[in-house]
N, C-alpha and C. Protein backbone atom coordinates (compact mmCIF):
# COMPACT_ATOMS: atom_id res chain seq x y z
N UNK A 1 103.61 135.33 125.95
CA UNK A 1 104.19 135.59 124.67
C UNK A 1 103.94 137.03 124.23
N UNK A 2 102.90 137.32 124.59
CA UNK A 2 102.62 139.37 124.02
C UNK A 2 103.47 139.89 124.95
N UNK A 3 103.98 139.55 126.06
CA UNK A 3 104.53 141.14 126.40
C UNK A 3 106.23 140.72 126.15
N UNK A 4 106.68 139.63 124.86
CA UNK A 4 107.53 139.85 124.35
C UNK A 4 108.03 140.46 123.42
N UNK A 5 109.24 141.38 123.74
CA UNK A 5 109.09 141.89 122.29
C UNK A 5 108.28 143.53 122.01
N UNK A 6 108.13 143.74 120.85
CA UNK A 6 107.40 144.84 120.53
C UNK A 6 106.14 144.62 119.73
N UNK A 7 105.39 145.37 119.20
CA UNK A 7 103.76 145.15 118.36
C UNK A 7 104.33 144.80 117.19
N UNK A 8 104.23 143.94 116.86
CA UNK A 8 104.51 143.30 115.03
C UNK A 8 103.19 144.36 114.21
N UNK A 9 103.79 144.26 112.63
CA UNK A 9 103.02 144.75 111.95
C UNK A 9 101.61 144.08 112.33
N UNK A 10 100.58 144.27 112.17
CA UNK A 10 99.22 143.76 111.88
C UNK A 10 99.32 142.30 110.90
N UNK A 11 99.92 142.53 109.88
CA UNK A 11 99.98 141.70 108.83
C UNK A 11 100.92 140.76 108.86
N UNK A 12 101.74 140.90 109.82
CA UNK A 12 103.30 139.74 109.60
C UNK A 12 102.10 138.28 110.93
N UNK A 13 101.38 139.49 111.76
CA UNK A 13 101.05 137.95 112.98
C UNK A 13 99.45 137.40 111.97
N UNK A 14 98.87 138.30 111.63
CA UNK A 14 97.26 137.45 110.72
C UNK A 14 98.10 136.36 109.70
N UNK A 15 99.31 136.59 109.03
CA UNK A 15 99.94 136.05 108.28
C UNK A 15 100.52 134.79 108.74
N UNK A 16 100.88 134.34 109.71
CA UNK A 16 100.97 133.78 110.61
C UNK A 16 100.22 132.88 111.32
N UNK A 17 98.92 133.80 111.59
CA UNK A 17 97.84 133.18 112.10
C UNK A 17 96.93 132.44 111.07
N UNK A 18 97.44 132.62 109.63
CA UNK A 18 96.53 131.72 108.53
C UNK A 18 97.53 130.34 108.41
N UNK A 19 98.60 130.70 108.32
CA UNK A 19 99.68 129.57 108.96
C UNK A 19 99.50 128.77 109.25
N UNK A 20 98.89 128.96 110.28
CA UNK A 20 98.54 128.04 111.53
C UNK A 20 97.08 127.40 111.39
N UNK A 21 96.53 128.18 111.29
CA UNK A 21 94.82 127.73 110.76
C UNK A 21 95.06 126.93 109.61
N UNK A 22 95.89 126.92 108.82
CA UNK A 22 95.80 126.11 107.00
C UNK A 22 96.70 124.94 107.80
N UNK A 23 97.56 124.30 108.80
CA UNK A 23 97.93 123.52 109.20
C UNK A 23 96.79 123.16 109.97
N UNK A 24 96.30 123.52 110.90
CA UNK A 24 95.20 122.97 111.39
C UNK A 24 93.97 121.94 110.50
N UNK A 25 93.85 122.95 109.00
CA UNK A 25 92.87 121.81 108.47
C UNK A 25 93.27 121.13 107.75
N UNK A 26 94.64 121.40 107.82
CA UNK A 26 94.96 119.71 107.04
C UNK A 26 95.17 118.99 108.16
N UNK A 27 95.37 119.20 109.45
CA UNK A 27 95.22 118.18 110.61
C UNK A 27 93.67 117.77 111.01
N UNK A 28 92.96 118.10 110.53
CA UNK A 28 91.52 117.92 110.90
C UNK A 28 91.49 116.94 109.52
N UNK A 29 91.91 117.27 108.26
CA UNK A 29 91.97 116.62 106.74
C UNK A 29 92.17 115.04 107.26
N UNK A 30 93.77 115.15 107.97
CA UNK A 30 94.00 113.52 108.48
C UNK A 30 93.12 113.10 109.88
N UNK A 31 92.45 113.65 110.38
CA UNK A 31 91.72 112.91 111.15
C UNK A 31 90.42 112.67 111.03
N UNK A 32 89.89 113.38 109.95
CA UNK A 32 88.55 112.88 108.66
C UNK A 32 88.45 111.58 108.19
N UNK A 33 90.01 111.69 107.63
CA UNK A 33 90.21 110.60 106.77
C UNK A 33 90.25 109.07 107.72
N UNK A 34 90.72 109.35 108.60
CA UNK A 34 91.08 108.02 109.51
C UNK A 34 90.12 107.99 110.30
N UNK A 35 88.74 108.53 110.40
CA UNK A 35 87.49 108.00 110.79
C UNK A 35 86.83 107.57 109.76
N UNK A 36 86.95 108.33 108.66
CA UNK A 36 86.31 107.88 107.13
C UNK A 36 86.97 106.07 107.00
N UNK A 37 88.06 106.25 106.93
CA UNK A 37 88.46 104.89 106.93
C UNK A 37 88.41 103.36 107.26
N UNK A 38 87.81 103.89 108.82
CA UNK A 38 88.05 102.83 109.71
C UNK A 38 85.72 102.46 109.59
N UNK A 39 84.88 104.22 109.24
CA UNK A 39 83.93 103.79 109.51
C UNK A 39 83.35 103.03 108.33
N UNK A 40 83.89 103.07 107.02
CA UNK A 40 83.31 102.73 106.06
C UNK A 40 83.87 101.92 105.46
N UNK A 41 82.91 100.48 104.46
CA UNK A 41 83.48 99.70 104.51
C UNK A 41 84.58 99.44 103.35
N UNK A 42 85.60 98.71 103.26
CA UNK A 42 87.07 99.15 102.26
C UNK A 42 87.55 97.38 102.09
N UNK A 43 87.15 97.48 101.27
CA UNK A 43 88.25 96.01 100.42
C UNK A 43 90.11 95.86 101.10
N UNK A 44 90.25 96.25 102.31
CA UNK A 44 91.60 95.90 102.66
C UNK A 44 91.50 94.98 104.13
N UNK A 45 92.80 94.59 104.60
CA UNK A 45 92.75 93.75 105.33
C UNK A 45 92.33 94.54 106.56
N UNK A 46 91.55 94.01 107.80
CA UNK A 46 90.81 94.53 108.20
C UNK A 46 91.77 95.18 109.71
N UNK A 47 93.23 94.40 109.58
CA UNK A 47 93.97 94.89 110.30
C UNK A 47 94.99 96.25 110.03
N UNK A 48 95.42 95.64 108.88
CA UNK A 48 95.93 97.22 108.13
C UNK A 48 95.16 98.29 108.23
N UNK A 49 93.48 98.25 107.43
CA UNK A 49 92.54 99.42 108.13
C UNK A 49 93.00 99.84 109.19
N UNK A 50 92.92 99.29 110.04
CA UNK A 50 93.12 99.48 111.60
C UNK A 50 94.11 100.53 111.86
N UNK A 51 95.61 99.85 111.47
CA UNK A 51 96.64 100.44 111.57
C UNK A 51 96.43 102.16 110.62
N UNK A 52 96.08 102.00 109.41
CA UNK A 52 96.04 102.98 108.48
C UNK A 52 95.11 103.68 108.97
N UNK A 53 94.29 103.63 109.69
CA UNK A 53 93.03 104.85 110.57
C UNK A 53 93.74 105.33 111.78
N UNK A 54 94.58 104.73 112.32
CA UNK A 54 95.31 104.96 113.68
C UNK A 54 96.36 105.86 113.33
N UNK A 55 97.12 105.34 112.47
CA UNK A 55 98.59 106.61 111.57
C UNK A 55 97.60 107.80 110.97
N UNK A 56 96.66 108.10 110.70
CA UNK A 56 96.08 109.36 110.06
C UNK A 56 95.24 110.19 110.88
N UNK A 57 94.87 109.11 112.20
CA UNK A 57 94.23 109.86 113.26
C UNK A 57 95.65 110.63 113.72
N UNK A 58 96.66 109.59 114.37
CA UNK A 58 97.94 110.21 114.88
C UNK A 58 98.02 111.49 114.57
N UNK A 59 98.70 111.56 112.98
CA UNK A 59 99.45 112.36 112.10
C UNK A 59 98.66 113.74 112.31
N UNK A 60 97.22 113.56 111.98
CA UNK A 60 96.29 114.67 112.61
C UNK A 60 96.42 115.20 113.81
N UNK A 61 96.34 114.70 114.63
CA UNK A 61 96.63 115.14 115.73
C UNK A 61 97.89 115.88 116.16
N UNK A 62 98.93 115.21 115.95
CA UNK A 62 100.44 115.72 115.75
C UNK A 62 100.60 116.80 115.23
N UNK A 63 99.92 117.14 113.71
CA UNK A 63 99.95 118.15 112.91
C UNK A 63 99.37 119.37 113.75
N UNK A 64 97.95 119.00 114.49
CA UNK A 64 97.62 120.25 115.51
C UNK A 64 98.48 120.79 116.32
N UNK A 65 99.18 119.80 116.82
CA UNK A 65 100.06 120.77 118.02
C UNK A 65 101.25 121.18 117.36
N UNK A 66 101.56 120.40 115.90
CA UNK A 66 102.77 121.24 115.88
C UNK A 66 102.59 122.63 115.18
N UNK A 67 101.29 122.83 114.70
CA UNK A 67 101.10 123.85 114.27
C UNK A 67 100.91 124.99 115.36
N UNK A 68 100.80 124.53 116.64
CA UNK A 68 100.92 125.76 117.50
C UNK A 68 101.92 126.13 117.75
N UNK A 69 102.69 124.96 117.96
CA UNK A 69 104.04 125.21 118.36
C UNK A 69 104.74 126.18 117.33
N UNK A 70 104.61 125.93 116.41
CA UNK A 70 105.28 126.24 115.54
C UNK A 70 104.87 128.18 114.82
N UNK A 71 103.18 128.17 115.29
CA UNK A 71 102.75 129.36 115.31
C UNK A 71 103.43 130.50 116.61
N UNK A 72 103.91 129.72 117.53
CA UNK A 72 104.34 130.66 118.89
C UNK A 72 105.68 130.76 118.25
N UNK A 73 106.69 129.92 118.06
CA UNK A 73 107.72 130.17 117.79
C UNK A 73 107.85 131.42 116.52
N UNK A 74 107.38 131.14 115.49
CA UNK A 74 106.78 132.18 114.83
C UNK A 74 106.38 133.83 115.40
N UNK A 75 105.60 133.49 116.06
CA UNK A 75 105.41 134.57 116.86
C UNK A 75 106.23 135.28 117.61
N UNK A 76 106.71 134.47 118.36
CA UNK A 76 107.65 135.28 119.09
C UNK A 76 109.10 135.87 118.19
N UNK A 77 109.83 135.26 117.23
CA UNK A 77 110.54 135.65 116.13
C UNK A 77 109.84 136.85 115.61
N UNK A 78 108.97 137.18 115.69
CA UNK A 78 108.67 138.40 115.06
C UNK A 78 108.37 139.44 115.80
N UNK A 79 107.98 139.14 117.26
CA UNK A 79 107.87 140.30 118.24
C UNK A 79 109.41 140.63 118.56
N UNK A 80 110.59 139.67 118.47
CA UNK A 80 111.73 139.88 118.68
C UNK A 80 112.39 141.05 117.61
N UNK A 81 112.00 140.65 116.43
CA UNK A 81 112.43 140.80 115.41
C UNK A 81 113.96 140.25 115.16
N UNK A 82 113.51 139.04 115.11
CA UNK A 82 114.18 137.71 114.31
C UNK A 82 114.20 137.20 113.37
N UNK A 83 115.43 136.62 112.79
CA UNK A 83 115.10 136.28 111.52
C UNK A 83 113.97 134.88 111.76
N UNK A 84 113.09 134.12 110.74
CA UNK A 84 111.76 133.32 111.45
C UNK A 84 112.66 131.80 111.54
N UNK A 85 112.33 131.19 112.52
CA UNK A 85 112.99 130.06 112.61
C UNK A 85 112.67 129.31 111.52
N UNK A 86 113.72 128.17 111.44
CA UNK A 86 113.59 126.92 110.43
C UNK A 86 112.18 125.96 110.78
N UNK A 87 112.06 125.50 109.88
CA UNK A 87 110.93 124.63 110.50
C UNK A 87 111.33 123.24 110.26
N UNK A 88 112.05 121.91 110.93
CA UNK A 88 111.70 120.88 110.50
C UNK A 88 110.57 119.76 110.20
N UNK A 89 109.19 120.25 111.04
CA UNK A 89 108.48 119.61 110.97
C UNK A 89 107.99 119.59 109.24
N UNK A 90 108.45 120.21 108.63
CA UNK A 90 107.72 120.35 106.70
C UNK A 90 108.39 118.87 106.35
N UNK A 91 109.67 118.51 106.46
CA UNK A 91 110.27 117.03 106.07
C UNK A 91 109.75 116.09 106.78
N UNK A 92 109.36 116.51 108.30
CA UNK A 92 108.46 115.14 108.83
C UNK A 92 107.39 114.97 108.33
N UNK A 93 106.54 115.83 108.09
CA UNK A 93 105.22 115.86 107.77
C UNK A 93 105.22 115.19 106.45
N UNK A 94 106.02 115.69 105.57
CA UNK A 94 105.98 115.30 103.72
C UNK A 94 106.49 113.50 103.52
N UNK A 95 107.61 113.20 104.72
CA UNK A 95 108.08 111.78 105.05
C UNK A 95 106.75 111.04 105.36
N UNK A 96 105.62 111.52 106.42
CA UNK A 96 104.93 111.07 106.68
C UNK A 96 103.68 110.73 106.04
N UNK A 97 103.07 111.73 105.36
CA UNK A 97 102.32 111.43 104.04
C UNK A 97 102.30 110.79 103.10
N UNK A 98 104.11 110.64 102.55
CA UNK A 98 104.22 109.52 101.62
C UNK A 98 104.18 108.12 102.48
N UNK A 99 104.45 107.91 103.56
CA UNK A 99 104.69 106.76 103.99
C UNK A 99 102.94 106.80 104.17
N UNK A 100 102.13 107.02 104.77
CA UNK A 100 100.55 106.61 105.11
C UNK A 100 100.09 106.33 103.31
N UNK A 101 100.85 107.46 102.46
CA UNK A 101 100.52 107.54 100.54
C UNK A 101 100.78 105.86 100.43
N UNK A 102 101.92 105.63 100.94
CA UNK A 102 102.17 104.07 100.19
C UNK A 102 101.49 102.76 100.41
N UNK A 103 101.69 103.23 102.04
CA UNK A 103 101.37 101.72 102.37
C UNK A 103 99.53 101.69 102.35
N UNK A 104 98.72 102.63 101.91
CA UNK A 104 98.00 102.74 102.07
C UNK A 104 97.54 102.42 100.68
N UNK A 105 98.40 102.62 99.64
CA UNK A 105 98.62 102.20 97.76
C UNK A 105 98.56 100.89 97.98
N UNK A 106 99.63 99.93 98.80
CA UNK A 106 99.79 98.88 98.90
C UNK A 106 98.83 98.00 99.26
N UNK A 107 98.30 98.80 100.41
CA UNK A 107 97.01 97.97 101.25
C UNK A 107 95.95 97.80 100.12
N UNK A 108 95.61 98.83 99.58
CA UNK A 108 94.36 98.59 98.02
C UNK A 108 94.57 97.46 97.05
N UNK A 109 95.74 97.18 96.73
CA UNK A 109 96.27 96.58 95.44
C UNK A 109 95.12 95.08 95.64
């Protein structure tokens, strides 16, 4: 990926690279939570837990790689000097939060 392209400002790739790091800890955020979940004990059914520690481990995980992915593509758009790609993963991710948000509302009630 560096010997694409030309030297980006200093500031367009650190900019970039916080990007990527602030996706990272909210992917570490959901895979906190879904050990927090599963280790401690919670007034829900003990199978839903299950499921609801498994979708937040996932989602965590998912969130890591797409934040690389998504940091190279990035990257390389700017050694090109491109306009920066779209990102769809922001609607998966926000779909996905509310859905772990709900059923996870539901599972408490």
């Amino acid at each position: 990926m560096y010997q694409e392209g030309t030297e980006p400002d200093p500031r367009f790739s650190l900019a970039n690279e916080r990007t990527f790091l602030a996706w990272i800890r909210t992917g570490l955020a959901f895979i906190a939570g879904g050990i927090a979940l599963n280790a401690f004990t919670v007034t829900i059914d003990p199978t839903m837990k299950k499921w609801l520690s498994i979708a937040a481990l996932g989602l965590g995980g998912l969130l890591a790689l797409w934040a690389w992915l998504s940091w190279a593509r990035v990257e390389r758009a700017i050694r090109a000097k491109r306009p920066l790609p779209h990102s769809p993963g922001l609607i998966l991710l926000s779909g996905a939060v509310f859905s772990v948000a709900v059923i996870a509302a539901i599972a408490f009630l």
